[in-house]
N, C-alpha and C. Protein backbone atom coordinates (compact mmCIF):
# COMPACT_ATOMS: atom_id res chain seq x y z
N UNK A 1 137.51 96.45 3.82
CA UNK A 1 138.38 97.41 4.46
C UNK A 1 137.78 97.80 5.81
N UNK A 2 138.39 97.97 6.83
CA UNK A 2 138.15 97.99 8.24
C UNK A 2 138.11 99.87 8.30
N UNK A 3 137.41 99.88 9.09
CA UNK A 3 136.77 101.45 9.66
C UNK A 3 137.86 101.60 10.64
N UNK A 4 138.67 103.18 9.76
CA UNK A 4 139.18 103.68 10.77
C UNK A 4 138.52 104.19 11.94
N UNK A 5 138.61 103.85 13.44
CA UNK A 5 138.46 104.35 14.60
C UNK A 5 139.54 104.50 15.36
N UNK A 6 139.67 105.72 16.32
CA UNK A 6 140.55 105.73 18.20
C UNK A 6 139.74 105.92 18.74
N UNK A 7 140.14 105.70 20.03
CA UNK A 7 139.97 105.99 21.27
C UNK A 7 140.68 106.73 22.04
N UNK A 8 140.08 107.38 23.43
CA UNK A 8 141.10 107.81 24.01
C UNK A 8 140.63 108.36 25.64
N UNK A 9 141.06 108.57 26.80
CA UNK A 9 140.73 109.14 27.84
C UNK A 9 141.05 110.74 28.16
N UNK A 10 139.77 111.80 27.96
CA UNK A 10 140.55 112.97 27.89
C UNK A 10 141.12 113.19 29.41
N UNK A 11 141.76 114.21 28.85
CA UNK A 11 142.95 115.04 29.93
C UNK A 11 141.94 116.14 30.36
N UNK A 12 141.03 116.65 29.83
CA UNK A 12 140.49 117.55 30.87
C UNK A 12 139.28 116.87 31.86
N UNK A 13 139.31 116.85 33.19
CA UNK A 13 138.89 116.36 34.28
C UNK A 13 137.38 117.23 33.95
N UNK A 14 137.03 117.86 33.77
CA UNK A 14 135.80 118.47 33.04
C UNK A 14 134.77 117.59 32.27
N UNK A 15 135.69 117.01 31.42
CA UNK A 15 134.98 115.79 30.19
C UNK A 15 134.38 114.95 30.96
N UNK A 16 135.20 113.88 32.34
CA UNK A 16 134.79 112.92 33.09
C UNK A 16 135.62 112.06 32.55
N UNK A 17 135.79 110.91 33.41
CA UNK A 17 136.88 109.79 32.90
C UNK A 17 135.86 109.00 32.30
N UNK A 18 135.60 109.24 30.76
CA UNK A 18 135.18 108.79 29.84
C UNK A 18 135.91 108.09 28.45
N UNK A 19 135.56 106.76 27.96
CA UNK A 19 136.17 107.13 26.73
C UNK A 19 135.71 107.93 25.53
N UNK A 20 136.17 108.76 24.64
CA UNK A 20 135.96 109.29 23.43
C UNK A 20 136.18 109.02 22.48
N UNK A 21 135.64 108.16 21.22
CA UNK A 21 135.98 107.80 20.63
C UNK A 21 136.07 108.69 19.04
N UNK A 22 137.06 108.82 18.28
CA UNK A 22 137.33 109.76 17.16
C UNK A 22 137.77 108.69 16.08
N UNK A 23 137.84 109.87 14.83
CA UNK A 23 138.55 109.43 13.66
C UNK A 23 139.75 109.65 13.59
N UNK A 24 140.25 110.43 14.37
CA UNK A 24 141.58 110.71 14.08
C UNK A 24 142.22 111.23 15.22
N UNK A 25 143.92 111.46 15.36
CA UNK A 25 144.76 111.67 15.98
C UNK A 25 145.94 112.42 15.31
N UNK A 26 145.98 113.50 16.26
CA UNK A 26 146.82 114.39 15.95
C UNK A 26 148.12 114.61 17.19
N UNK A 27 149.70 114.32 16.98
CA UNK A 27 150.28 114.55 18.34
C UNK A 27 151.27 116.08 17.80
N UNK A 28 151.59 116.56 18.54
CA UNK A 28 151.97 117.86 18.96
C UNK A 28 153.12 117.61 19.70
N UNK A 29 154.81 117.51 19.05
CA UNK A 29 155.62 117.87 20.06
C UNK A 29 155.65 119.57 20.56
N UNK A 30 155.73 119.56 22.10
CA UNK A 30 156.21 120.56 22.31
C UNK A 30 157.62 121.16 22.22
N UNK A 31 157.69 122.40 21.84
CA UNK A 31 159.13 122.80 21.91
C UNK A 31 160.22 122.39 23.29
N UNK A 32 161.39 122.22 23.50
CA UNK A 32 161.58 122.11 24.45
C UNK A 32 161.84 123.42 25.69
N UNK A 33 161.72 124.37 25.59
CA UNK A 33 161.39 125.47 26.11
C UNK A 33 160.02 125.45 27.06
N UNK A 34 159.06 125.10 26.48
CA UNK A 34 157.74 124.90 26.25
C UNK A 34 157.83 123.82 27.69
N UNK A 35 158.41 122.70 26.70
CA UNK A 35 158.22 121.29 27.84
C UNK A 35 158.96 121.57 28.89
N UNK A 36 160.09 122.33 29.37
CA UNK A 36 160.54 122.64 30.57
C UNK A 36 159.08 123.05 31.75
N UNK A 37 158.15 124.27 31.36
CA UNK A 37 157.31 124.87 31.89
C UNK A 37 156.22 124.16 32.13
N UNK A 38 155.41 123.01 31.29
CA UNK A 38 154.56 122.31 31.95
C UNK A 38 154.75 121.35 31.92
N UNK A 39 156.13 120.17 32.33
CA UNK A 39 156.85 119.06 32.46
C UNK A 39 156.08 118.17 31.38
N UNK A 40 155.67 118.08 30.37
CA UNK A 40 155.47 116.75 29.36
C UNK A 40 156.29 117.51 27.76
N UNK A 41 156.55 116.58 26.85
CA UNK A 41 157.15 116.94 25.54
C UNK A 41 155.90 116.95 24.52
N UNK A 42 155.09 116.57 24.71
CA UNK A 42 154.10 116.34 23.86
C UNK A 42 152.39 116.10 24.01
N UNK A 43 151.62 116.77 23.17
CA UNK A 43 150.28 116.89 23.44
C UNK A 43 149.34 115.98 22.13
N UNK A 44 148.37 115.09 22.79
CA UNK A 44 147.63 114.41 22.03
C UNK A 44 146.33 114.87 21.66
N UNK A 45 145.81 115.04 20.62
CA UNK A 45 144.61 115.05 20.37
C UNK A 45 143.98 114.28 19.37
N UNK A 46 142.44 113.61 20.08
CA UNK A 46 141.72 112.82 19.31
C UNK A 46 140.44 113.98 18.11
N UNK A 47 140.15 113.37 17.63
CA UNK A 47 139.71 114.42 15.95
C UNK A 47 138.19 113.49 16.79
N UNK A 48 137.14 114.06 17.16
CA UNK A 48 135.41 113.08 17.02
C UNK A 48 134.43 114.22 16.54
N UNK A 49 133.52 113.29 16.08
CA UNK A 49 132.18 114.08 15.08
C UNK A 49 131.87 115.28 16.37
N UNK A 50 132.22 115.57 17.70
CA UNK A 50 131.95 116.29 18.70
C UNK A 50 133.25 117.42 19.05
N UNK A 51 133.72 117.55 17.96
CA UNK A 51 135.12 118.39 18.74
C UNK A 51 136.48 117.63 18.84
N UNK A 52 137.41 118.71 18.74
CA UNK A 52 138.66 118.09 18.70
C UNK A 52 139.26 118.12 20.40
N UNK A 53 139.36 117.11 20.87
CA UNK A 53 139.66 116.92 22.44
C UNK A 53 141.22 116.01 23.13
N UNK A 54 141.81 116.77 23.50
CA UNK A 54 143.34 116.29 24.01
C UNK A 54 143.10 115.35 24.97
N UNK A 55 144.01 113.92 24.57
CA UNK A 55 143.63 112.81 25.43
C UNK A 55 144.79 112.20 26.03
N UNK A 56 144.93 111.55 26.88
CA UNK A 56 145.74 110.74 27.20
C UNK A 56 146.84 110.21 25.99
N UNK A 57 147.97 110.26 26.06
CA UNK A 57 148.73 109.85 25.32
C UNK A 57 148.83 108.20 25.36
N UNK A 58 149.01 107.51 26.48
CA UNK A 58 148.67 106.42 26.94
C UNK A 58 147.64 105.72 26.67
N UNK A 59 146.31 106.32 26.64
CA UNK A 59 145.07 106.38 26.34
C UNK A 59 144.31 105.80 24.35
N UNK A 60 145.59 106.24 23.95
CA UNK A 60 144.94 106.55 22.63
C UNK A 60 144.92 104.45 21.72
N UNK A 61 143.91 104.17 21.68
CA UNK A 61 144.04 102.62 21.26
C UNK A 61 143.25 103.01 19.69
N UNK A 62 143.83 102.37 18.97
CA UNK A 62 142.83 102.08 17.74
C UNK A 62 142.26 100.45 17.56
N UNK A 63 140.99 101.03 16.98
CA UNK A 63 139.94 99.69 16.25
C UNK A 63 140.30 98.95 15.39
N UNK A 64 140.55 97.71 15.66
CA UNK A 64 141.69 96.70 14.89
C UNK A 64 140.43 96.38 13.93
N UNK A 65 139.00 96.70 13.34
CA UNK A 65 138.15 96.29 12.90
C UNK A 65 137.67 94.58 13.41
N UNK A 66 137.70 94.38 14.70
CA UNK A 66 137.47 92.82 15.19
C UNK A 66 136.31 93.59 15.94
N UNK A 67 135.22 92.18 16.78
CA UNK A 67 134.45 92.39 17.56
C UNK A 67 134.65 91.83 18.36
N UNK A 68 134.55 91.55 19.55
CA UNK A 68 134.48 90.28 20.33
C UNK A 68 132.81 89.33 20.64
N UNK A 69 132.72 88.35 21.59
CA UNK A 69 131.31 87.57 21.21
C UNK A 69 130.27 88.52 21.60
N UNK A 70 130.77 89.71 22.46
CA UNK A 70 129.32 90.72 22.70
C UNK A 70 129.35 91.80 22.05
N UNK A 71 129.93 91.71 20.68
CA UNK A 71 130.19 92.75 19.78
C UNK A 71 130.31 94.23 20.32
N UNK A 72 131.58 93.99 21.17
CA UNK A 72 131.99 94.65 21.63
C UNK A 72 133.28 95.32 20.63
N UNK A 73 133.82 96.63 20.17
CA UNK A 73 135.03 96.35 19.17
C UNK A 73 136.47 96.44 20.11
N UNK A 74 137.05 95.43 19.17
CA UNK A 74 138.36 95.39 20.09
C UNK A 74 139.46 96.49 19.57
N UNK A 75 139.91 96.66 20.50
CA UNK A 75 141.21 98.01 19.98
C UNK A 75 142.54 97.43 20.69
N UNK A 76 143.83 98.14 20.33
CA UNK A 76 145.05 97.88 21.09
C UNK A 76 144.71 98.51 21.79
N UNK A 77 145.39 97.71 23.16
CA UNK A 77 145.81 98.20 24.73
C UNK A 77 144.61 97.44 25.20
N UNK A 78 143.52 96.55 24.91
CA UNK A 78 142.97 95.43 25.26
C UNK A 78 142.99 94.48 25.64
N UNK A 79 142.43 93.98 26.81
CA UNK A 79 142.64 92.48 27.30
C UNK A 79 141.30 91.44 26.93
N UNK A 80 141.71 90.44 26.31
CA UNK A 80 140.46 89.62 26.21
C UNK A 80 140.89 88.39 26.96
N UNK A 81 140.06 87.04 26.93
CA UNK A 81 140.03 86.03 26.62
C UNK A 81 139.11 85.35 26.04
N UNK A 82 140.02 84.32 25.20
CA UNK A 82 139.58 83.43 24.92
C UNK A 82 139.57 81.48 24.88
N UNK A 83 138.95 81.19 24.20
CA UNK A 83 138.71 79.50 24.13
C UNK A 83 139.43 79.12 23.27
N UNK A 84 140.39 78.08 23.52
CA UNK A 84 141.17 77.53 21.91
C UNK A 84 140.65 76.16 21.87
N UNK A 85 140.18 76.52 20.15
CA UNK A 85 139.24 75.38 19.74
C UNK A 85 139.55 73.74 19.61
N UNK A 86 141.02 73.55 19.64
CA UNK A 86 141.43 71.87 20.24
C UNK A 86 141.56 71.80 21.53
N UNK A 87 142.48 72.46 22.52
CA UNK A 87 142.15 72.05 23.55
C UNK A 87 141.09 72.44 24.34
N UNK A 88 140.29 73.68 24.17
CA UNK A 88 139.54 73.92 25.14
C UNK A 88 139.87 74.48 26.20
N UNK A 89 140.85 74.69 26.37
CA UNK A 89 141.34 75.71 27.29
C UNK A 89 141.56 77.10 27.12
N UNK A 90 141.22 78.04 28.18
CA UNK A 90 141.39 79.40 28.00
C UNK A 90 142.28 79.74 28.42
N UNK A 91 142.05 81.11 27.40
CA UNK A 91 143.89 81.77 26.81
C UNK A 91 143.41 83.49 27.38
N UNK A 92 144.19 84.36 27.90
CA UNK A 92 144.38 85.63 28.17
C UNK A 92 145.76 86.30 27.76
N UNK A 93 144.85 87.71 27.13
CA UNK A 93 146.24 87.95 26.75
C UNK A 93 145.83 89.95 26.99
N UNK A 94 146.95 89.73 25.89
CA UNK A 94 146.79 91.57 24.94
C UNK A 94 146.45 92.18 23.88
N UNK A 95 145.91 92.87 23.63
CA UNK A 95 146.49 93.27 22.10
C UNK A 95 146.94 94.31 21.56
N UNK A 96 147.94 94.17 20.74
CA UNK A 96 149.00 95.27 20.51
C UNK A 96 148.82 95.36 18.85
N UNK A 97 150.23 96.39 18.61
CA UNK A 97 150.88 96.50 17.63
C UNK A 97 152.00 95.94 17.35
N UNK A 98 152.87 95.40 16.52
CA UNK A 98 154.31 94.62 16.43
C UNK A 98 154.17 94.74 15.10
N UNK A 99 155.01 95.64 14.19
CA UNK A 99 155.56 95.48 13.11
C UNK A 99 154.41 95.72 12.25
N UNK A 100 153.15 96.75 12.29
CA UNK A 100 152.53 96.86 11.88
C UNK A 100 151.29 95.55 11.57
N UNK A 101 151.64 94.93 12.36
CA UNK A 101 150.09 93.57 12.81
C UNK A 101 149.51 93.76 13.82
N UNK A 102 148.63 93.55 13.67
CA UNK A 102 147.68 93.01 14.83
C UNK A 102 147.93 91.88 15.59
N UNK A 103 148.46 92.15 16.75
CA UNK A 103 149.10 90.71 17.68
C UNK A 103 147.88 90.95 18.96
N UNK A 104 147.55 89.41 18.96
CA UNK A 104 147.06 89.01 20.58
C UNK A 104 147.90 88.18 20.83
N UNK A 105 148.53 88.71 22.04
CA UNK A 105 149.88 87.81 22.63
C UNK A 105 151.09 87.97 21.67
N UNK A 106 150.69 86.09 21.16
CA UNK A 106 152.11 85.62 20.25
C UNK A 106 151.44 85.29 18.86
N UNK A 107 149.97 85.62 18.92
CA UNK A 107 149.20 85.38 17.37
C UNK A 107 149.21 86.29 16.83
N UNK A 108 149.27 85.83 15.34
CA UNK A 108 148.37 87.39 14.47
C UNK A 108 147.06 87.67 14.60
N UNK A 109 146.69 88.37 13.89
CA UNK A 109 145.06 88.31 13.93
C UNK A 109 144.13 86.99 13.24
N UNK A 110 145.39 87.02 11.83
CA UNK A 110 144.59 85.73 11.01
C UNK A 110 144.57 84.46 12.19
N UNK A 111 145.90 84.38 12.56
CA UNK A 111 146.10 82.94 13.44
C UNK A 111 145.43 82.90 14.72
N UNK A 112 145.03 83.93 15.61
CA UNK A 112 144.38 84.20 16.66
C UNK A 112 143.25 83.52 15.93
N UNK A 113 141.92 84.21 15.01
CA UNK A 113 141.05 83.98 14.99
C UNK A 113 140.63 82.47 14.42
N UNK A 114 141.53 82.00 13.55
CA UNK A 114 141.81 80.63 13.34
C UNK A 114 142.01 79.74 14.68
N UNK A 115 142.49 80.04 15.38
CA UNK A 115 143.22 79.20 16.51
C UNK A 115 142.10 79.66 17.74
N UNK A 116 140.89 80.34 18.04
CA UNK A 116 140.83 80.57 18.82
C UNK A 116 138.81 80.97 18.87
N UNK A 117 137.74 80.71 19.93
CA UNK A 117 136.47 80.71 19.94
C UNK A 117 136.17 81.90 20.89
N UNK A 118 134.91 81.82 21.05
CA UNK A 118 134.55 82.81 22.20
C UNK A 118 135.50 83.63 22.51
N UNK A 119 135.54 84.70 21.66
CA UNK A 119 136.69 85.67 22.08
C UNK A 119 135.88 86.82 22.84
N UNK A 120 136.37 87.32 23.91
CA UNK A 120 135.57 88.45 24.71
C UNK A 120 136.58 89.24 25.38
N UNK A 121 136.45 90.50 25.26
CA UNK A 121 137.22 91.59 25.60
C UNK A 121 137.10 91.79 27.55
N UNK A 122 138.10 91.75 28.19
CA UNK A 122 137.49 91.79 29.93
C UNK A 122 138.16 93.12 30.06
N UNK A 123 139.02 94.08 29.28
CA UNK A 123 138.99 95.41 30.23
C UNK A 123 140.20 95.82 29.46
N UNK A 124 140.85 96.43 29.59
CA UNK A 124 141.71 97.65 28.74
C UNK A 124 143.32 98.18 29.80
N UNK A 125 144.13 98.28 29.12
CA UNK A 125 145.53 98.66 30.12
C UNK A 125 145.47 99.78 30.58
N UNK A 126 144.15 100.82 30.38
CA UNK A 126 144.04 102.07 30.80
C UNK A 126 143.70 101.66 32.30
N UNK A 127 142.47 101.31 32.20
CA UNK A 127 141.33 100.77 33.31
C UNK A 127 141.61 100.37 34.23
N UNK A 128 142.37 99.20 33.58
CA UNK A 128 143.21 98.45 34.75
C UNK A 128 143.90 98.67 35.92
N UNK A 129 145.17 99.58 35.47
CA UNK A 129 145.88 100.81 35.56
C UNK A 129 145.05 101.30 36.96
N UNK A 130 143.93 102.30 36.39
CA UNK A 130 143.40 103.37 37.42
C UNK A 130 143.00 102.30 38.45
N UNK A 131 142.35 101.12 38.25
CA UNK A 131 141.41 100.39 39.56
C UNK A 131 143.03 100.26 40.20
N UNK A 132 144.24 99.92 40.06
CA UNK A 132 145.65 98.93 40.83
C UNK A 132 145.73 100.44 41.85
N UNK A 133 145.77 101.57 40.76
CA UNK A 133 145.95 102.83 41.70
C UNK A 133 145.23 103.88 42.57
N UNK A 134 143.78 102.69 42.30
CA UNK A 134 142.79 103.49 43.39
C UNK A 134 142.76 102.38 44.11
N UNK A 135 143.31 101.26 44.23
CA UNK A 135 143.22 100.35 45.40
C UNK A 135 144.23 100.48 46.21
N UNK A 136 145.56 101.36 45.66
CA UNK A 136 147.04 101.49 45.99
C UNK A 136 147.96 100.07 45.83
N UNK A 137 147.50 98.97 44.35
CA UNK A 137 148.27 98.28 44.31
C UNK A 137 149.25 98.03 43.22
N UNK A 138 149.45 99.46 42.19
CA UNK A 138 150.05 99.87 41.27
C UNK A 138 151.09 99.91 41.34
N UNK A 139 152.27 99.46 42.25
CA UNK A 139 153.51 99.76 42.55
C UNK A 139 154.40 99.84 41.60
């Protein structure tokens, strides 16, 4: 059985643009009264052995229990690549949720890891994100 983990980027600029990683997640619609006054509908919070801390809604990926080759753990909203073991050619993708699986790309997890070597994580849809919009190429 795989260890529940999240992740997440908090919302208070205080914390630092760090990730935090927790056991749990809690979301909070706001009333709509509420959401008129500070323009969002809803508030996230990640549960860690350090405090309960409101994160990015966007932000929040869970630990698919995989590693990659620098045992690094992989979560959704991840970008890796990897090597596929007949041709030898490298593959880039995502990894998500779909229907309650674990998808990289168009694989499952079983068939990814069957179908696929040197798997290594290169950066996250958060990350990404901030570098396109501190270079101003986020359009």
């Amino acid at each position: 059985m795989r260890e529940i983990k999240f992740r997440g980027k908090p919302v208070d600029p205080s914390i630092g643009d760090r990730w935090l990683t927790g056991f749990g997640v809690a979301v909070v619609e706001l009333s709509e009264e509420y959401s008129k006054k500070v323009g969002y509908s809803k508030e996230v919070y990640l549960y860690t052995e350090g405090g309960i801390f409101q994160v990015s809604e966007e932000s929040v990926g869970q630990y698919t229990g995989l590693i990659d080759r620098n045992d690094k753990e992989i979560c959704i909203g991840d970008y890796w690549q990897a090597v596929d073991r007949l041709s030898e050619k490298t593959f880039k993708g995502l990894v998500y949720w779909l229907n309650g699986c674990i998808m990289f790309d168009n694989w499952n997890a079983h068939e990814f890891l069957n179908r696929f070597q040197f798997i290594e994580i290169t950066g996250n849809v958060i990350d990404q994100f901030n570098m396109l919009k501190e270079s101003g190429t986020s359009e």
